[in-house]
N, C-alpha and C. Protein backbone atom coordinates (compact mmCIF):
# COMPACT_ATOMS: atom_id res chain seq x y z
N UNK A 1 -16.19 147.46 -58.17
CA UNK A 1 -15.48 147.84 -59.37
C UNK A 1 -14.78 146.64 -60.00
N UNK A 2 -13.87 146.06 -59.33
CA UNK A 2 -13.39 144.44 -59.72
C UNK A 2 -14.04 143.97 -59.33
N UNK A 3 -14.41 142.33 -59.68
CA UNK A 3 -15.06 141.63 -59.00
C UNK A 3 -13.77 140.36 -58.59
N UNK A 4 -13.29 140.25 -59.70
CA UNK A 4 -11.71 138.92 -59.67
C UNK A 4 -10.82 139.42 -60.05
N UNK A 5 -9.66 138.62 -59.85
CA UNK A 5 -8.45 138.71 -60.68
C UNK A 5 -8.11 137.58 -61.51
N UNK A 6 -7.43 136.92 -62.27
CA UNK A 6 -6.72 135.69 -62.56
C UNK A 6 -5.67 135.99 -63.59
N UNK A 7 -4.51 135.48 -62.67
CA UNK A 7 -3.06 135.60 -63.47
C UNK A 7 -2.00 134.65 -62.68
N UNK A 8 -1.31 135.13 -62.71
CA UNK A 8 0.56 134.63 -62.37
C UNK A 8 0.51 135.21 -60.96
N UNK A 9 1.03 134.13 -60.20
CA UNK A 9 1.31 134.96 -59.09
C UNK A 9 2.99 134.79 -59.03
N UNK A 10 3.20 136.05 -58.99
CA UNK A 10 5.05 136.24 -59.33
C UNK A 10 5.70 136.23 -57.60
N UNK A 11 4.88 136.88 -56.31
CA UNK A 11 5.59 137.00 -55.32
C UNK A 11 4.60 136.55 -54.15
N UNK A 12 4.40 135.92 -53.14
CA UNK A 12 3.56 135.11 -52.21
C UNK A 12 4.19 135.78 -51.17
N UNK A 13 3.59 136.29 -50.01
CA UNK A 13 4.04 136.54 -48.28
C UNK A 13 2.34 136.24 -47.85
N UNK A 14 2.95 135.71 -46.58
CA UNK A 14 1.67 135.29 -45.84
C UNK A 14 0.09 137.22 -46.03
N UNK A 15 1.07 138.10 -45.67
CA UNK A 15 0.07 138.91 -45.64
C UNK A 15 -0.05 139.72 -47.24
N UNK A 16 0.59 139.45 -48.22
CA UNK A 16 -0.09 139.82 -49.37
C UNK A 16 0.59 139.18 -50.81
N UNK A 17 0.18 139.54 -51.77
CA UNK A 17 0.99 138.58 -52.98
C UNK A 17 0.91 139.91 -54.22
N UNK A 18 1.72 139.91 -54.92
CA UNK A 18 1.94 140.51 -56.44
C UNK A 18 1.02 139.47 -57.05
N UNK A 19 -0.16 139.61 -58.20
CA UNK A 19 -0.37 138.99 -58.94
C UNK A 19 -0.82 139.41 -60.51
N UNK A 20 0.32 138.91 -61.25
CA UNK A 20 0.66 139.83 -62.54
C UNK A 20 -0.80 139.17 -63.96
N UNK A 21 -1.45 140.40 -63.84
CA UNK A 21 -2.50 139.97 -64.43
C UNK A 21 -2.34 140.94 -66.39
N UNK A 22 -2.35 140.15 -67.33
CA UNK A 22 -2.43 141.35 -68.65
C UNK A 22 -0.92 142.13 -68.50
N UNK A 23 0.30 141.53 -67.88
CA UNK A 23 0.89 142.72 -67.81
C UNK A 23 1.29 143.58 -66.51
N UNK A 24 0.33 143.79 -65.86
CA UNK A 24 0.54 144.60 -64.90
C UNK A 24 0.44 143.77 -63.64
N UNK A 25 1.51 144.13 -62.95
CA UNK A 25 1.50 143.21 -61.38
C UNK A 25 0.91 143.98 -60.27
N UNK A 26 -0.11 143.14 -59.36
CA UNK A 26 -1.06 144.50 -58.66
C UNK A 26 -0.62 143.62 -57.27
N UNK A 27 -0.44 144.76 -56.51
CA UNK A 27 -0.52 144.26 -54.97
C UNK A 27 -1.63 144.39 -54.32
N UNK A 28 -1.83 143.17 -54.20
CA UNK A 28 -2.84 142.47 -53.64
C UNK A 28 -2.97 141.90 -51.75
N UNK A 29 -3.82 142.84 -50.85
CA UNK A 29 -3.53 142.09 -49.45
C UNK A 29 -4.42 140.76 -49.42
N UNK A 30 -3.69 140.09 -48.80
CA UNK A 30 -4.72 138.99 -48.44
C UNK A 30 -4.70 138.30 -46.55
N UNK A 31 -5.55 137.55 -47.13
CA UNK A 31 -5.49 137.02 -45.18
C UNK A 31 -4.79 135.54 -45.39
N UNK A 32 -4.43 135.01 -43.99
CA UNK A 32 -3.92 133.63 -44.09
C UNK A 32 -3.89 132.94 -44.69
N UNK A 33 -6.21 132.38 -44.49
CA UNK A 33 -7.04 131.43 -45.06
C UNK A 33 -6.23 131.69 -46.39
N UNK A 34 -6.86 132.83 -47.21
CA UNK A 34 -6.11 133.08 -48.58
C UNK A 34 -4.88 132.62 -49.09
N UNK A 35 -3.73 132.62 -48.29
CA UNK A 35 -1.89 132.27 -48.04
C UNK A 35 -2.11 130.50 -48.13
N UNK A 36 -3.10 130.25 -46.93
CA UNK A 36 -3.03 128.47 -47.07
C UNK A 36 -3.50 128.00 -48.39
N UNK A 37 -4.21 128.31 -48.79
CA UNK A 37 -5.14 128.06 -50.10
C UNK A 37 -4.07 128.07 -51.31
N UNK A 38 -3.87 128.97 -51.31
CA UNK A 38 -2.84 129.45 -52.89
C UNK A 38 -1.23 129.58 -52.98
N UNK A 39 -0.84 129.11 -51.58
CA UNK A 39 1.00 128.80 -51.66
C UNK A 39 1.27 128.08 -52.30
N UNK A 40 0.83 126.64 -52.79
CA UNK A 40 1.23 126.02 -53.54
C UNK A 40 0.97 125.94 -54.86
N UNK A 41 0.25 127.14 -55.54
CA UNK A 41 -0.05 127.34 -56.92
C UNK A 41 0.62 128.30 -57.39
N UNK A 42 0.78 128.33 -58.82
CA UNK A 42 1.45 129.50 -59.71
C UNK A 42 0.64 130.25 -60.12
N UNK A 43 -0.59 130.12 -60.44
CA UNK A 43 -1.69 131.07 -61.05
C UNK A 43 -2.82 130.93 -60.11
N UNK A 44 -3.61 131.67 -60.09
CA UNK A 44 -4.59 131.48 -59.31
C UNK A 44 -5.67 132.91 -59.70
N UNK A 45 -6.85 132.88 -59.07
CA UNK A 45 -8.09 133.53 -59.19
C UNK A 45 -8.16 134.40 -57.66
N UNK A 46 -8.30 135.36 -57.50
CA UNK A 46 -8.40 136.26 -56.54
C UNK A 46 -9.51 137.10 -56.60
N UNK A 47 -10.81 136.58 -56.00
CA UNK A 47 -12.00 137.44 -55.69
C UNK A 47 -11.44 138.83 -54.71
N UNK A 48 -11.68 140.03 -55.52
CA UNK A 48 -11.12 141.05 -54.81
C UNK A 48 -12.17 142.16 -54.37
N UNK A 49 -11.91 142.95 -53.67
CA UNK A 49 -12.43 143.74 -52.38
C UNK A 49 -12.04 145.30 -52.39
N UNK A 50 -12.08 146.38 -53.38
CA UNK A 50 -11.40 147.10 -53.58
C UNK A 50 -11.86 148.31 -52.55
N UNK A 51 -10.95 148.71 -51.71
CA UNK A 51 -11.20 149.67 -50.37
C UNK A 51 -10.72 151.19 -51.21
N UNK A 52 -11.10 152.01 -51.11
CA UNK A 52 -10.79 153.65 -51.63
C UNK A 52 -11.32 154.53 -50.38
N UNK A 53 -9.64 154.87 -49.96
CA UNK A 53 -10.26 155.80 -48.96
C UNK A 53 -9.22 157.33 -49.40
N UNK A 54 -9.51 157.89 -48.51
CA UNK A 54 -8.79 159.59 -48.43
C UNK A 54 -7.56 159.30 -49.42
N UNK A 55 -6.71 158.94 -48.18
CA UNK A 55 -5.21 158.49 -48.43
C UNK A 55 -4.28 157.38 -49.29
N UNK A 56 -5.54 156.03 -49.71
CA UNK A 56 -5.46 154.89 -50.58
C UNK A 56 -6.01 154.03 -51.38
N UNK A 57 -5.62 153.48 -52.77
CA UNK A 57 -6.75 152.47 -52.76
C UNK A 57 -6.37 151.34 -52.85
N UNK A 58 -6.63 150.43 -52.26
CA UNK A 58 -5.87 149.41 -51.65
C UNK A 58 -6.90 147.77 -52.30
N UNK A 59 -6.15 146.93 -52.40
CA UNK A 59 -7.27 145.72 -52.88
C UNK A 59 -7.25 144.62 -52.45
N UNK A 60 -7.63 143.68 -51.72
CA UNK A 60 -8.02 142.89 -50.66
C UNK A 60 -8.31 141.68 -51.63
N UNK A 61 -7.46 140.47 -51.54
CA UNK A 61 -7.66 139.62 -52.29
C UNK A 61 -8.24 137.68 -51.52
N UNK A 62 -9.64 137.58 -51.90
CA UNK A 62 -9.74 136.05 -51.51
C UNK A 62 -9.67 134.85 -52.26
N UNK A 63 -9.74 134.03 -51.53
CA UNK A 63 -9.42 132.17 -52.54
C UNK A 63 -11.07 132.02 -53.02
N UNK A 64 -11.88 132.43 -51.98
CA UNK A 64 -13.75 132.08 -51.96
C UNK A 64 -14.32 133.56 -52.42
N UNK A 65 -15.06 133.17 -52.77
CA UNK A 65 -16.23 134.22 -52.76
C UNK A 65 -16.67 134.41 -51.54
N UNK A 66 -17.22 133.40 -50.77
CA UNK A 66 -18.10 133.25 -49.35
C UNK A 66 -17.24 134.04 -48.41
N UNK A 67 -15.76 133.87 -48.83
CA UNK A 67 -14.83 134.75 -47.35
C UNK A 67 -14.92 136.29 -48.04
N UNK A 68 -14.79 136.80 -49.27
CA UNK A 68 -14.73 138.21 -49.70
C UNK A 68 -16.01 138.31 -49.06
N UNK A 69 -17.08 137.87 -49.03
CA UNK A 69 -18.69 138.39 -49.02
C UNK A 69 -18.05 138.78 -47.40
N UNK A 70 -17.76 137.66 -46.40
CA UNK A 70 -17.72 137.45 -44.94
C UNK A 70 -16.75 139.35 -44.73
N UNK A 71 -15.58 139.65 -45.43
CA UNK A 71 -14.90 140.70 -45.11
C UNK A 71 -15.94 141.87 -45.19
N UNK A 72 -16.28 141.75 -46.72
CA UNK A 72 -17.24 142.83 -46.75
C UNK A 72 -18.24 143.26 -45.75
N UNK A 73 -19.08 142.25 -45.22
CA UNK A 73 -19.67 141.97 -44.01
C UNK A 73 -18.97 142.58 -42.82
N UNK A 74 -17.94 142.51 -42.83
CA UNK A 74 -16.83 142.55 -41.52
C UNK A 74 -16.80 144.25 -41.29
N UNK A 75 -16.41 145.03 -42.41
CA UNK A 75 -15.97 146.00 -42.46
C UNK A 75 -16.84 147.12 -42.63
N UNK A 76 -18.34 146.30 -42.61
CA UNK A 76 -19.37 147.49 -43.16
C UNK A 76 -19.33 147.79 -41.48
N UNK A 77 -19.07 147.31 -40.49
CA UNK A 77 -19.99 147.36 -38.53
C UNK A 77 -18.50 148.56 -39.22
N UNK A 78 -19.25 149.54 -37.89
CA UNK A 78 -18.37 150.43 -37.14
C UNK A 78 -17.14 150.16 -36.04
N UNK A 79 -16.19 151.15 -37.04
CA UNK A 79 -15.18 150.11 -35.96
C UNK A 79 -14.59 149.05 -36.55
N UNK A 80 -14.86 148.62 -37.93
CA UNK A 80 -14.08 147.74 -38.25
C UNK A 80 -13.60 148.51 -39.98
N UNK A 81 -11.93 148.69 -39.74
CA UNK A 81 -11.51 148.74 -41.42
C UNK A 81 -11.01 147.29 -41.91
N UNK A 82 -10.48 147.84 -43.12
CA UNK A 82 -10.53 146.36 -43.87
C UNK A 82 -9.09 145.71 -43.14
N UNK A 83 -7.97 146.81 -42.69
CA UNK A 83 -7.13 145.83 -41.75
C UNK A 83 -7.46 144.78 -40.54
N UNK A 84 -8.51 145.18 -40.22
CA UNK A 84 -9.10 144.79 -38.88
C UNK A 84 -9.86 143.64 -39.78
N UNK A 85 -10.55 143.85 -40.38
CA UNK A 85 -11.26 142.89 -40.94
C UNK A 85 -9.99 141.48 -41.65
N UNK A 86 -9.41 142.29 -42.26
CA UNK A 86 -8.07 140.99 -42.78
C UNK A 86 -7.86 140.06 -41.78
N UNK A 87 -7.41 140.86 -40.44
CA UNK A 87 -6.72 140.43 -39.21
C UNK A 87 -8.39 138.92 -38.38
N UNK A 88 -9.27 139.39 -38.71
CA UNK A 88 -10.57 138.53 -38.15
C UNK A 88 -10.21 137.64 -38.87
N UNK A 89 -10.24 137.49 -39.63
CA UNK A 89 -10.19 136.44 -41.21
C UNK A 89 -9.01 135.45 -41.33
N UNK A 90 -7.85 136.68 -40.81
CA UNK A 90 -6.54 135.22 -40.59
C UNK A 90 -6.44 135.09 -39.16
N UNK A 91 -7.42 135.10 -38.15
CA UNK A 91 -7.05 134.76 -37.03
C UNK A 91 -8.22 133.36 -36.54
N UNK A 92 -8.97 133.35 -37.50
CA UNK A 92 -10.05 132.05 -37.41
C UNK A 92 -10.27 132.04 -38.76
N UNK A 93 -10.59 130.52 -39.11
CA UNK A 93 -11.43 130.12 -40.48
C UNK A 93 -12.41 131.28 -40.86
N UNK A 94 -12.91 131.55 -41.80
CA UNK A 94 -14.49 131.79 -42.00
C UNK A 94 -15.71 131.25 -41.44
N UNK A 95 -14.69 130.28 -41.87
CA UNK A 95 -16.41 129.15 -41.24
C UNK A 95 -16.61 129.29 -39.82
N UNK A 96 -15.64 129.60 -39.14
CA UNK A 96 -15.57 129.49 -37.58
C UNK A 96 -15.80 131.27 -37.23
N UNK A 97 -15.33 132.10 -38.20
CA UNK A 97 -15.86 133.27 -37.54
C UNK A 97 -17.39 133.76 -37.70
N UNK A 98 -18.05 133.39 -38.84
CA UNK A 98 -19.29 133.60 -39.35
C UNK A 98 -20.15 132.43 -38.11
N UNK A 99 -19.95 130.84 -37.58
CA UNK A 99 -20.34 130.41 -36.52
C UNK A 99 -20.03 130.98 -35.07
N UNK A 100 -19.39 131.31 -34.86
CA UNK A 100 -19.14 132.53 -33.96
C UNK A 100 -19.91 133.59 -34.06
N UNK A 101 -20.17 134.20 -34.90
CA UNK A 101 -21.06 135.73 -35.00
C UNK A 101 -22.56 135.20 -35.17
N UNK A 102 -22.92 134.17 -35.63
CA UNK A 102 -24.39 133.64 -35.99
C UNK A 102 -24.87 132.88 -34.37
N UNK A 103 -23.85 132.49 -33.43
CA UNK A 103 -24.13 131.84 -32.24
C UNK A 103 -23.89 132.47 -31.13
N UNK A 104 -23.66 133.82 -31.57
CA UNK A 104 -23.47 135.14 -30.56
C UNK A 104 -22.62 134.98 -29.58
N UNK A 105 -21.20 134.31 -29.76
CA UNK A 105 -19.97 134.02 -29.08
C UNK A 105 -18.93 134.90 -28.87
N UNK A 106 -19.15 135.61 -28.13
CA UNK A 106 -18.17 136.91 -27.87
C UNK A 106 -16.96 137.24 -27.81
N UNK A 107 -16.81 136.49 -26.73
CA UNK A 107 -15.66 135.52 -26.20
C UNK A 107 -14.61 135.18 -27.07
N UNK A 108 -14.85 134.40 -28.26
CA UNK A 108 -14.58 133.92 -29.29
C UNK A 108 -13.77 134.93 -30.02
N UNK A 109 -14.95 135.64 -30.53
CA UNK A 109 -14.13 136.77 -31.23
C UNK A 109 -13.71 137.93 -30.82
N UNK A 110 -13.92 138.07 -29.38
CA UNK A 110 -12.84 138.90 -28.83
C UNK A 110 -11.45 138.47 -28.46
N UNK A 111 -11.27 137.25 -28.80
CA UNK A 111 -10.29 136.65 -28.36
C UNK A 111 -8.89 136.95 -29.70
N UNK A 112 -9.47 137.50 -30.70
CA UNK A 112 -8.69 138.02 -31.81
C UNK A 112 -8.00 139.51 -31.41
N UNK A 113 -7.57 139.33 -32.06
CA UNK A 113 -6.40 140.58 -31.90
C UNK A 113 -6.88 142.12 -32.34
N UNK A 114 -7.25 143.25 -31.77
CA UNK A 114 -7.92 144.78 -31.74
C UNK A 114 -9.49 144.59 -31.99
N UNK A 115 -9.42 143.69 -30.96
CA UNK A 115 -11.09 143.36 -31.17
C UNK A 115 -11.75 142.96 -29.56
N UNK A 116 -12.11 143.86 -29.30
CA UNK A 116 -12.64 144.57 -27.94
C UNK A 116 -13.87 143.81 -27.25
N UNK A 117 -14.28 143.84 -25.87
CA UNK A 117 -15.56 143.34 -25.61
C UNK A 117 -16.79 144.32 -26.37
N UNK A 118 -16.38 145.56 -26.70
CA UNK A 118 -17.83 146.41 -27.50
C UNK A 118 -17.82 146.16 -28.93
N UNK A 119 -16.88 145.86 -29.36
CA UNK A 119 -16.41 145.83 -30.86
C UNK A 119 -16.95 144.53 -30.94
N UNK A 120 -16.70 143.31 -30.36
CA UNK A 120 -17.07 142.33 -30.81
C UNK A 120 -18.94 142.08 -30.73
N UNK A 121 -19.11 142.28 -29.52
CA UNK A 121 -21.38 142.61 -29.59
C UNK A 121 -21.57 143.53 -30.95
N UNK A 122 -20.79 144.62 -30.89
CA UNK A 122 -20.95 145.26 -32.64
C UNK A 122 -21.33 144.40 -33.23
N UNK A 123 -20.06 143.29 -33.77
CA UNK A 123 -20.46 143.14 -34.57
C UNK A 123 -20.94 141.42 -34.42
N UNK A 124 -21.46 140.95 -33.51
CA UNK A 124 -22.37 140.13 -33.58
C UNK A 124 -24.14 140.75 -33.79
N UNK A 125 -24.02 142.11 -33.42
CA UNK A 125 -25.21 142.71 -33.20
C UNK A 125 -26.25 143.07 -34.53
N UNK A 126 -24.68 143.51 -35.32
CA UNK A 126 -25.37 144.22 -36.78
C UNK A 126 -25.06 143.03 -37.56
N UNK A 127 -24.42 141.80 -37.80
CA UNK A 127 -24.01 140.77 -38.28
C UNK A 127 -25.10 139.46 -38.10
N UNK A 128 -25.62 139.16 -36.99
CA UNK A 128 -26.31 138.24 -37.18
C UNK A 128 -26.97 137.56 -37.77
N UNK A 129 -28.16 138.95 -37.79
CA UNK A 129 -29.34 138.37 -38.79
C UNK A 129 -28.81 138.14 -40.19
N UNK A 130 -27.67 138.88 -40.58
CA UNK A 130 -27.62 138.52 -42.13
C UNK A 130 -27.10 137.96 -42.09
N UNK A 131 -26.08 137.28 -41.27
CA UNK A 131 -25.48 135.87 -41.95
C UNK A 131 -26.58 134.78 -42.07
N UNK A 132 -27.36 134.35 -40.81
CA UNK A 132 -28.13 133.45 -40.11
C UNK A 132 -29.32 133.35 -41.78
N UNK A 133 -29.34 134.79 -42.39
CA UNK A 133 -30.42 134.69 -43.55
C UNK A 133 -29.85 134.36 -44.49
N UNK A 134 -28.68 134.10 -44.52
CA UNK A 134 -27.66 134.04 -46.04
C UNK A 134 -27.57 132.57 -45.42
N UNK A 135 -27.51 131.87 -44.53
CA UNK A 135 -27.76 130.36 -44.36
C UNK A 135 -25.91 130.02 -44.10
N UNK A 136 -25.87 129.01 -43.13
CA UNK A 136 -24.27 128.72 -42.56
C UNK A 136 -23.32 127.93 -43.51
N UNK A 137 -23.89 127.61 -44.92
CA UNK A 137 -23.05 126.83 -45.70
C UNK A 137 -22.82 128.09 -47.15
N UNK A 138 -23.37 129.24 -46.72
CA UNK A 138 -22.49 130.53 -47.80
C UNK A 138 -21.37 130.75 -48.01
N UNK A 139 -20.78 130.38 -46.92
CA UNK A 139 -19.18 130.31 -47.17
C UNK A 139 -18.68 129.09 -48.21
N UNK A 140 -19.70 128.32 -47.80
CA UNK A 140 -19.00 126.86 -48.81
C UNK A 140 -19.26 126.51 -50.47
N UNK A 141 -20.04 127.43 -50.92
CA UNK A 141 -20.87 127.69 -51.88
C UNK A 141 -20.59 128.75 -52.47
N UNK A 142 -20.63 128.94 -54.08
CA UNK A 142 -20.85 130.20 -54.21
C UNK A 142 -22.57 130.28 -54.59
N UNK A 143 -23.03 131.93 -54.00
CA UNK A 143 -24.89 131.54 -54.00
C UNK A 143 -24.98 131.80 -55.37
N UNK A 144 -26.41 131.44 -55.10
CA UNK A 144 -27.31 131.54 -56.33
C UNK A 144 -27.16 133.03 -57.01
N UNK A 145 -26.62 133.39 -58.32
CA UNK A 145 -26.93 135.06 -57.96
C UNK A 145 -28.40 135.09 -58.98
N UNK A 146 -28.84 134.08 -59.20
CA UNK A 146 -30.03 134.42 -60.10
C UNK A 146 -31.51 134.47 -59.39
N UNK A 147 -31.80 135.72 -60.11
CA UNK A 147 -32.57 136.09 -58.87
C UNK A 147 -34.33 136.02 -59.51
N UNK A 148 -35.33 136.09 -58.67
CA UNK A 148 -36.26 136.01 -59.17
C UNK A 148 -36.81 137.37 -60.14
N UNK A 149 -37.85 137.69 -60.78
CA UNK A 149 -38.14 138.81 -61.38
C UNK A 149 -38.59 140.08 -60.51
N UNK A 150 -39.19 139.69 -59.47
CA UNK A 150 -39.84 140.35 -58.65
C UNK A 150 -38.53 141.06 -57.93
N UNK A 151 -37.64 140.15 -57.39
CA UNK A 151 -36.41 140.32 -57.05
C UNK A 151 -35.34 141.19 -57.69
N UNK A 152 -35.49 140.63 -59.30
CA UNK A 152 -34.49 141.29 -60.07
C UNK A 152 -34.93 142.96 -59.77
N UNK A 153 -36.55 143.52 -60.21
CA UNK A 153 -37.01 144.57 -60.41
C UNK A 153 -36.79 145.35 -58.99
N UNK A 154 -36.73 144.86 -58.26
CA UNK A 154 -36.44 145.57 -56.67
C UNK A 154 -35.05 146.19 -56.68
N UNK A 155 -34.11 145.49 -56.98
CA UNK A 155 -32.77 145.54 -57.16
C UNK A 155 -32.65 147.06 -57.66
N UNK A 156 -33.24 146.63 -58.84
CA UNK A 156 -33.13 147.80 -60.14
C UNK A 156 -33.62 149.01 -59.33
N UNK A 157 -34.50 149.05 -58.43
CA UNK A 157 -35.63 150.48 -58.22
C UNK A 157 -34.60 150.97 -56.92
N UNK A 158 -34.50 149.95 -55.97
CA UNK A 158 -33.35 150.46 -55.02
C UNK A 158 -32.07 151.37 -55.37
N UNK A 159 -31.44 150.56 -56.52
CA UNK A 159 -30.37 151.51 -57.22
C UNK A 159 -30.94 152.59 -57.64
N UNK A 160 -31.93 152.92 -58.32
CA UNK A 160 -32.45 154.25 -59.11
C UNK A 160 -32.88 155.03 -57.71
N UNK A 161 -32.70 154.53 -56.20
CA UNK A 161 -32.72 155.52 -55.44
C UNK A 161 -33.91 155.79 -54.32
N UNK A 162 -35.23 154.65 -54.79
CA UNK A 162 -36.17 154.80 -53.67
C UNK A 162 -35.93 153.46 -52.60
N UNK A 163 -36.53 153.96 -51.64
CA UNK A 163 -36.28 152.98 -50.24
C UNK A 163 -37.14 151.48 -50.38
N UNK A 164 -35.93 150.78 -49.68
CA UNK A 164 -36.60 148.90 -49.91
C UNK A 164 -38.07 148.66 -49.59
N UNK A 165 -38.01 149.79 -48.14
CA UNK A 165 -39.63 149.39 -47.82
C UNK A 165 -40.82 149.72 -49.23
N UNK A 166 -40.42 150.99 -49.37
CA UNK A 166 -41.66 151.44 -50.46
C UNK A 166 -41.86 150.38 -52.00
N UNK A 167 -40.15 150.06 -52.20
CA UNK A 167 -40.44 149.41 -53.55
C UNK A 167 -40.58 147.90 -53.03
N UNK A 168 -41.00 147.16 -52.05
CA UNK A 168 -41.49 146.00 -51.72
C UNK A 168 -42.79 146.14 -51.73
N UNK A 169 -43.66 147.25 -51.00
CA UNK A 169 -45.02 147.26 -51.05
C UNK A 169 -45.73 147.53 -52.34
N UNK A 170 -45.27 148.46 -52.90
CA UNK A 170 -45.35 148.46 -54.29
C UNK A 170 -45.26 147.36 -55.13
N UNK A 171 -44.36 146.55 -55.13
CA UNK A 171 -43.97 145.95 -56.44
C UNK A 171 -44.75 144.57 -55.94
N UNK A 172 -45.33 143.94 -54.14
CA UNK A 172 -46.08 143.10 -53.96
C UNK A 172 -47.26 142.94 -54.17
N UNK A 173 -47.72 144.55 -54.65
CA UNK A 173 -49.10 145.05 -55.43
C UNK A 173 -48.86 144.48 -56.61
N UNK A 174 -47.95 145.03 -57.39
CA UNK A 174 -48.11 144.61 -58.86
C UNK A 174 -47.93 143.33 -59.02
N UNK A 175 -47.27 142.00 -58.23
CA UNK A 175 -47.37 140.72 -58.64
C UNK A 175 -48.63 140.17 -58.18
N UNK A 176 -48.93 140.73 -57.67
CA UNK A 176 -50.35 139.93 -57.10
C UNK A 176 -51.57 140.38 -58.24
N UNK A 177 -51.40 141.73 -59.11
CA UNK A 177 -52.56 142.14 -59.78
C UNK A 177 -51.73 141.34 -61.29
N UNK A 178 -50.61 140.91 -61.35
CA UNK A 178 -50.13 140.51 -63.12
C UNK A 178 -49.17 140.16 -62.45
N UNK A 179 -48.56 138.39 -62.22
CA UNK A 179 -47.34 137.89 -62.12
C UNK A 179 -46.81 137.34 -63.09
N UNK A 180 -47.19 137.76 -64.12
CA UNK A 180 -46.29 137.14 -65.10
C UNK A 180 -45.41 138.54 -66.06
N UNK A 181 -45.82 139.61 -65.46
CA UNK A 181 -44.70 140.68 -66.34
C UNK A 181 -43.33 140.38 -66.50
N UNK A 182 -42.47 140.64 -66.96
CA UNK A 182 -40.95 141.12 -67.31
C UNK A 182 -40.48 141.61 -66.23
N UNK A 183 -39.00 141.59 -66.40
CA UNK A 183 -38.32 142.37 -65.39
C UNK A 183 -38.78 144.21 -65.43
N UNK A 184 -38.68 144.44 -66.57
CA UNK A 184 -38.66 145.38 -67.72
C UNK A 184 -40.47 146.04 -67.05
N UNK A 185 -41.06 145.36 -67.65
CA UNK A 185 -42.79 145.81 -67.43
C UNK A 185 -42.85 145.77 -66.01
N UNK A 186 -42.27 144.81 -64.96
CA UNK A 186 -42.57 145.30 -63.73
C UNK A 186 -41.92 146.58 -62.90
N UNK A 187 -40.99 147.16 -63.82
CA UNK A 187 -40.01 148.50 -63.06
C UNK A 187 -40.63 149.68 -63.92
N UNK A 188 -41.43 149.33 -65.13
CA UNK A 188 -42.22 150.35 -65.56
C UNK A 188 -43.08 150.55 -64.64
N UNK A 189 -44.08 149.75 -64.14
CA UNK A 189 -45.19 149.74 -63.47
C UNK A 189 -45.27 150.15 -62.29
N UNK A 190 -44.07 150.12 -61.74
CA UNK A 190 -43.58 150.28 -60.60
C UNK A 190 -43.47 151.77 -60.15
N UNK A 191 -42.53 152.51 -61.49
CA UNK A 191 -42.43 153.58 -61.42
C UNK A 191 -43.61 154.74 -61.57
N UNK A 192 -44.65 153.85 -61.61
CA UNK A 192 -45.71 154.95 -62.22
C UNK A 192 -46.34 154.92 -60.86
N UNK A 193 -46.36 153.99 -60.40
CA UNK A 193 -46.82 154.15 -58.56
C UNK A 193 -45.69 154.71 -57.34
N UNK A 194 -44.68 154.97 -57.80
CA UNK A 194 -43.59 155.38 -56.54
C UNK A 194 -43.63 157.03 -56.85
């Protein structure tokens, strides 16, 4: 729903900040990394993380893109909410928890605080492969978001609701019979075969 913030930051504590954006001052949690980054600025940019549950909706604020992506990551395994996830985040770098989960170091990140010997294989377990495919310098970068056509049109068909497998086999038919369609002409084409 957000993707950023950028305004005034009127009030700083290690675990969250007011940041008065248009007017309105929003409380914002953040982690450490986040606290080291932006204590010494007055304005700043806050890639945010917006959690909606039963009881709250709460908004999770980073300095990187690469660390919001890393929480999001964090909080999708079972067993992990976005407190727990905050708490991973200010208890090691990014860079050191994402090398930790990509080098299957347990140890490591059980060594953080409500984070268990099962909790932590969790989430080296369901975590791996996608960091290891998103490549170890994502954190340092923001990625590419431009995507190929073939790519773009997958995107599109997933959201409208059919499964990755079907609209990959499909849509690797249609580039191979016409690779030069549109985003547009390849999600037509697409749809007439799903």
């Amino acid at each position: 729903m957000y993707d950023y913030f950028f305004g005034k930051l009127v009030s700083k504590t290690p675990t969250h900040v007011i940041l008065e954006v248009g007017g309105i001052g929003y409380h914002i949690h953040i982690s450490l990394t986040t606290f080291a980054q932006i204590k010494e600025i007055e304005t700043c940019k806050l890639y945010i993380s917006f959690q909606v549950r039963e009881d709250s909706h709460t908004l999770y604020g980073f300095s990187t893109e690469g660390e919001r992506q890393l929480f999001n990551h964090l909080i999708s395994v079972s067993g992990i909410g976005p407190n727990t996830g905050r708490m991973m985040l200010s208890s090691s770098s990014p860079e050191e928890l994402q090398s930790a989960i990509i080098n299957g170091q347990v140890a490591l990140i059980q060594k953080i605080k409500g984070i268990g010997p099962k909790t932590a294989q969790r989430v080296i377990l369901e975590l791996q492969d996608k960091l290891k495919k998103q490549g170890s310098d994502s954190l340092l970068a923001i990625p590419d978001t431009k995507q190929t056509v073939p790519e773009e049109a997958s995107s599109a068909l997933i959201m409208l609701g059919f499964s990755k497998n079907q609209v990959e086999k499909v849509l690797s038919g249609i580039v191979q019979a016409d690779s030069t369609l549109t985003v547009e002409g390849m999600i037509k084409a697409a749809l007439k075969k799903l």
